[in-house]
Protein backbone atom coordinates (compact mmCIF):
# COMPACT_ATOMS: atom_id res chain seq x y z
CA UNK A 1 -49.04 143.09 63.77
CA UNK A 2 -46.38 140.60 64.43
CA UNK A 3 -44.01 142.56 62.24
CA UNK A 4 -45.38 146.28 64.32
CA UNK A 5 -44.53 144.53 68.04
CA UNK A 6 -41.10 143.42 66.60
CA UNK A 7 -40.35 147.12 65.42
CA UNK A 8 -41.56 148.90 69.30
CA UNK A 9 -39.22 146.38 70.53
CA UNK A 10 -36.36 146.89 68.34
CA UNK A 11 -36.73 150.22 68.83
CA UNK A 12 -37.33 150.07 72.39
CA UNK A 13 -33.80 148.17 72.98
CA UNK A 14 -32.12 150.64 70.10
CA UNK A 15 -33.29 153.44 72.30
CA UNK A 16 -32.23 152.11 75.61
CA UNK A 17 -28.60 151.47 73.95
CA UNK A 18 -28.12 154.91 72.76
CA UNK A 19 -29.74 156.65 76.09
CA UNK A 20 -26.60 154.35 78.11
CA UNK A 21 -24.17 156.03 75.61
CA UNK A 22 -25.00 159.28 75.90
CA UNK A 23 -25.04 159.02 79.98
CA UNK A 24 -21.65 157.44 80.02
CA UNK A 25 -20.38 160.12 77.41
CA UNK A 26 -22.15 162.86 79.89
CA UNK A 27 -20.32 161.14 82.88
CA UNK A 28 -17.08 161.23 81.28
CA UNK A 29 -17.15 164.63 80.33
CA UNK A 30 -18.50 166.13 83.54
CA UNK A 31 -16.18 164.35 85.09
CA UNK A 32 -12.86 166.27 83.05
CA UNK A 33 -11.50 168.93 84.47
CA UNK A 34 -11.22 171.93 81.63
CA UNK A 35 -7.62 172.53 83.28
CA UNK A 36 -4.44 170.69 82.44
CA UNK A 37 -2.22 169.46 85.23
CA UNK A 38 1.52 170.19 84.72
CA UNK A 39 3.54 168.27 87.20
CA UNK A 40 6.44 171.02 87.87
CA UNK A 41 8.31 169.45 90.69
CA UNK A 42 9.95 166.31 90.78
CA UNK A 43 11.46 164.10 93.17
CA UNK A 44 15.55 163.90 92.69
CA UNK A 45 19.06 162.34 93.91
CA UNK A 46 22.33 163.09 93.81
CA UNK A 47 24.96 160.20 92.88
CA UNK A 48 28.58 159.97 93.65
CA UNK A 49 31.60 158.48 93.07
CA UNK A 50 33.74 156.58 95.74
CA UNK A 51 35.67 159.25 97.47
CA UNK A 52 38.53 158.63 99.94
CA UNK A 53 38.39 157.69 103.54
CA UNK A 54 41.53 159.32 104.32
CA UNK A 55 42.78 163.24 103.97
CA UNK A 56 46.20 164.26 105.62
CA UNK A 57 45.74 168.09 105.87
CA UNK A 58 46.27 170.50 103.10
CA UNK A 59 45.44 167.31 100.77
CA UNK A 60 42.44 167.75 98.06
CA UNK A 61 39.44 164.95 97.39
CA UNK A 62 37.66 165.60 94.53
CA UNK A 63 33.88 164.15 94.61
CA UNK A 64 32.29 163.69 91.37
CA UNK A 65 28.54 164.07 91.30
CA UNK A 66 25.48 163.72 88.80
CA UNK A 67 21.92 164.66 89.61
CA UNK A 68 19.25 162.49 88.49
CA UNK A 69 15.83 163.64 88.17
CA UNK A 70 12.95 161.51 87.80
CA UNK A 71 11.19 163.95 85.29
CA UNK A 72 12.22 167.23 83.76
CA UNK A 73 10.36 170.77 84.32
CA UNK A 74 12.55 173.64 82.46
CA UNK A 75 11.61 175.93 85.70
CA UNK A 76 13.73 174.36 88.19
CA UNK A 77 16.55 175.75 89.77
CA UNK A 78 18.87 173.28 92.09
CA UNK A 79 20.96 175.05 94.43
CA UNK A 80 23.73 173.87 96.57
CA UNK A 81 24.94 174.20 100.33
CA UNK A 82 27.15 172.85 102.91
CA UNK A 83 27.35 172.49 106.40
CA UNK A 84 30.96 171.09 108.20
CA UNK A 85 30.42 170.00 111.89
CA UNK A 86 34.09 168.40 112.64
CA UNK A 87 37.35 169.49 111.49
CA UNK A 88 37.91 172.23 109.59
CA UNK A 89 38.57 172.49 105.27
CA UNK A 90 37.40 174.02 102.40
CA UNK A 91 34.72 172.85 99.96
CA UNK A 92 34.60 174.48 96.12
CA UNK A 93 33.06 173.79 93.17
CA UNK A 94 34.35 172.33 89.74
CA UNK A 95 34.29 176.15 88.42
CA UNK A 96 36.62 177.46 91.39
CA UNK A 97 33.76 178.80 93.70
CA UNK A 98 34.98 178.21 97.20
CA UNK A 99 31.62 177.81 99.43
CA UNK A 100 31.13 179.84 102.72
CA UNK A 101 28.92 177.34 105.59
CA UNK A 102 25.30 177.25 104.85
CA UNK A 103 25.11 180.06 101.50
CA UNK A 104 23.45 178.72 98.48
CA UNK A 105 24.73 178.83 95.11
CA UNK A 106 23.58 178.05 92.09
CA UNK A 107 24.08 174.64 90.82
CA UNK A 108 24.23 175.66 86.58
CA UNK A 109 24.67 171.77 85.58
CA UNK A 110 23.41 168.54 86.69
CA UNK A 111 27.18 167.04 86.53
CA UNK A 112 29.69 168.47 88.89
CA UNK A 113 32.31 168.07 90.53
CA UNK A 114 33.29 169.16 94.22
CA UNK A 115 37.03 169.40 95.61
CA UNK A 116 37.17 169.22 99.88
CA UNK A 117 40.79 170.55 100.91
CA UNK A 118 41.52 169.33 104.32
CA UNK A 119 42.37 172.41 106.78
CA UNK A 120 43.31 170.21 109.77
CA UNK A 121 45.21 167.11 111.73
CA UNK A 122 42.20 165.95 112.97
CA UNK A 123 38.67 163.73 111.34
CA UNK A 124 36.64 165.90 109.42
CA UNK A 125 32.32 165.72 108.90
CA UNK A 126 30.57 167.48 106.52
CA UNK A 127 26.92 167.87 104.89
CA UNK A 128 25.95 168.64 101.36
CA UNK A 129 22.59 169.60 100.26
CA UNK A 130 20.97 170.41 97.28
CA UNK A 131 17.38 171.84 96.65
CA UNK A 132 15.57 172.74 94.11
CA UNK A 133 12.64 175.06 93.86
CA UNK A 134 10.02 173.23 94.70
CA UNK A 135 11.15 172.27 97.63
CA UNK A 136 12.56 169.00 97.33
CA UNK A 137 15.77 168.19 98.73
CA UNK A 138 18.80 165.30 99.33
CA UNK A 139 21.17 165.62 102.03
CA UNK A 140 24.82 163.84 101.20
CA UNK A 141 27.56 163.46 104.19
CA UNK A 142 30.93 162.69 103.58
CA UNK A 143 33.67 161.61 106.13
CA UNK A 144 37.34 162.03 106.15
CA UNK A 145 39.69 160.60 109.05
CA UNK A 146 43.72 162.07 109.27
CA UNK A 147 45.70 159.67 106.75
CA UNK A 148 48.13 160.30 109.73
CA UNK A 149 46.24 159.59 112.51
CA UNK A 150 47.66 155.88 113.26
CA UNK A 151 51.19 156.96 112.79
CA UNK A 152 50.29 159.63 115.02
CA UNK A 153 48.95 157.41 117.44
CA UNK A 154 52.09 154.62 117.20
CA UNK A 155 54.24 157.58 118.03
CA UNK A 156 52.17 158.73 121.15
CA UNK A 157 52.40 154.97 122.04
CA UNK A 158 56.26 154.57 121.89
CA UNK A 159 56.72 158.23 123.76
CA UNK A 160 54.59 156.91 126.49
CA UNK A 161 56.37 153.41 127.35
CA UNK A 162 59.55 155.42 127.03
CA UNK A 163 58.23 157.94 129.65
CA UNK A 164 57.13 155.38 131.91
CA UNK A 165 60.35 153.26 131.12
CA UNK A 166 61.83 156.29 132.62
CA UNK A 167 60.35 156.99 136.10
């Protein structure tokens, strides 16, 4: 009888082991989704080199650029635009594309390089941005003062005493 008690009990504790094991496996399982999440779009930045702080006009900067990408989808397209608020130049790419104010082009590799002729006597602002499809983006500005403008500015200086020196 002893033996018969120790059996229900074994049994009894088997039982409850392999009823807890087959909940949790039920758990898990309901618990999957049947579909597989592919993350597509990925956050991104675009690194430069140190460019100059100082363009006299009709005098080329080239900035050299690499996108990094925290991940890697193969359907993603980056695109690039720009935007000039002060001054006045011209912005191409490394392949000799010269970019019109706010069109997008197609950025074909992720290391590139972008040449900003200065136009004008005077400071020049400008925006970069590139996108990609998914509709992340990163905004770069860049800043050019006249190489000239202190000359410039001695002279104006001088003329004036000498005006004044005059009256």
């Amino acid at each position: 009888m002893k033996t018969e008690k120790n059996m229900r009990k074994g049994f009894g504790l088997a039982g409850k082991i392999a009823m807890f094991c087959i909940g949790l496996v039920s758990l898990v399982l309901i618990s999957c989704e049947s579909e597989l999440e592919i993350q597509q779009s990925y956050p991104f930045t675009v690194e430069t080199m140190p460019v100059p702080k100082e363009l006299n006009r009709n005098e080329t900067a080239e900035i050299r650029c690499e996108l990094k990408s925290e991940g890697d989808f193969d359907g993603t397209v980056y695109t690039i635009r720009y935007f000039q608020y002060d001054g006045e130049g011209s912005l191409k790419l490394d392949n000799g594309l010269e970019f019109r104010p706010n069109d997008r082009y197609l950025l074909e590799n992720r290391k590139f390089r972008l040449y900003y002729t200065s136009l004008c006597e005077e400071a020049q602002n400008f925006i970069v941005v590139v996108e990609d499809n998914w509709g992340n983006m990163t905004e770069m500005e860049f800043d050019f003062n006249n190489a000239g403008d202190e000359e410039t500015d001695a002279v104006e200086d001088s003329l004036s005493v000498q005006e004044g020196g005059a009256l």
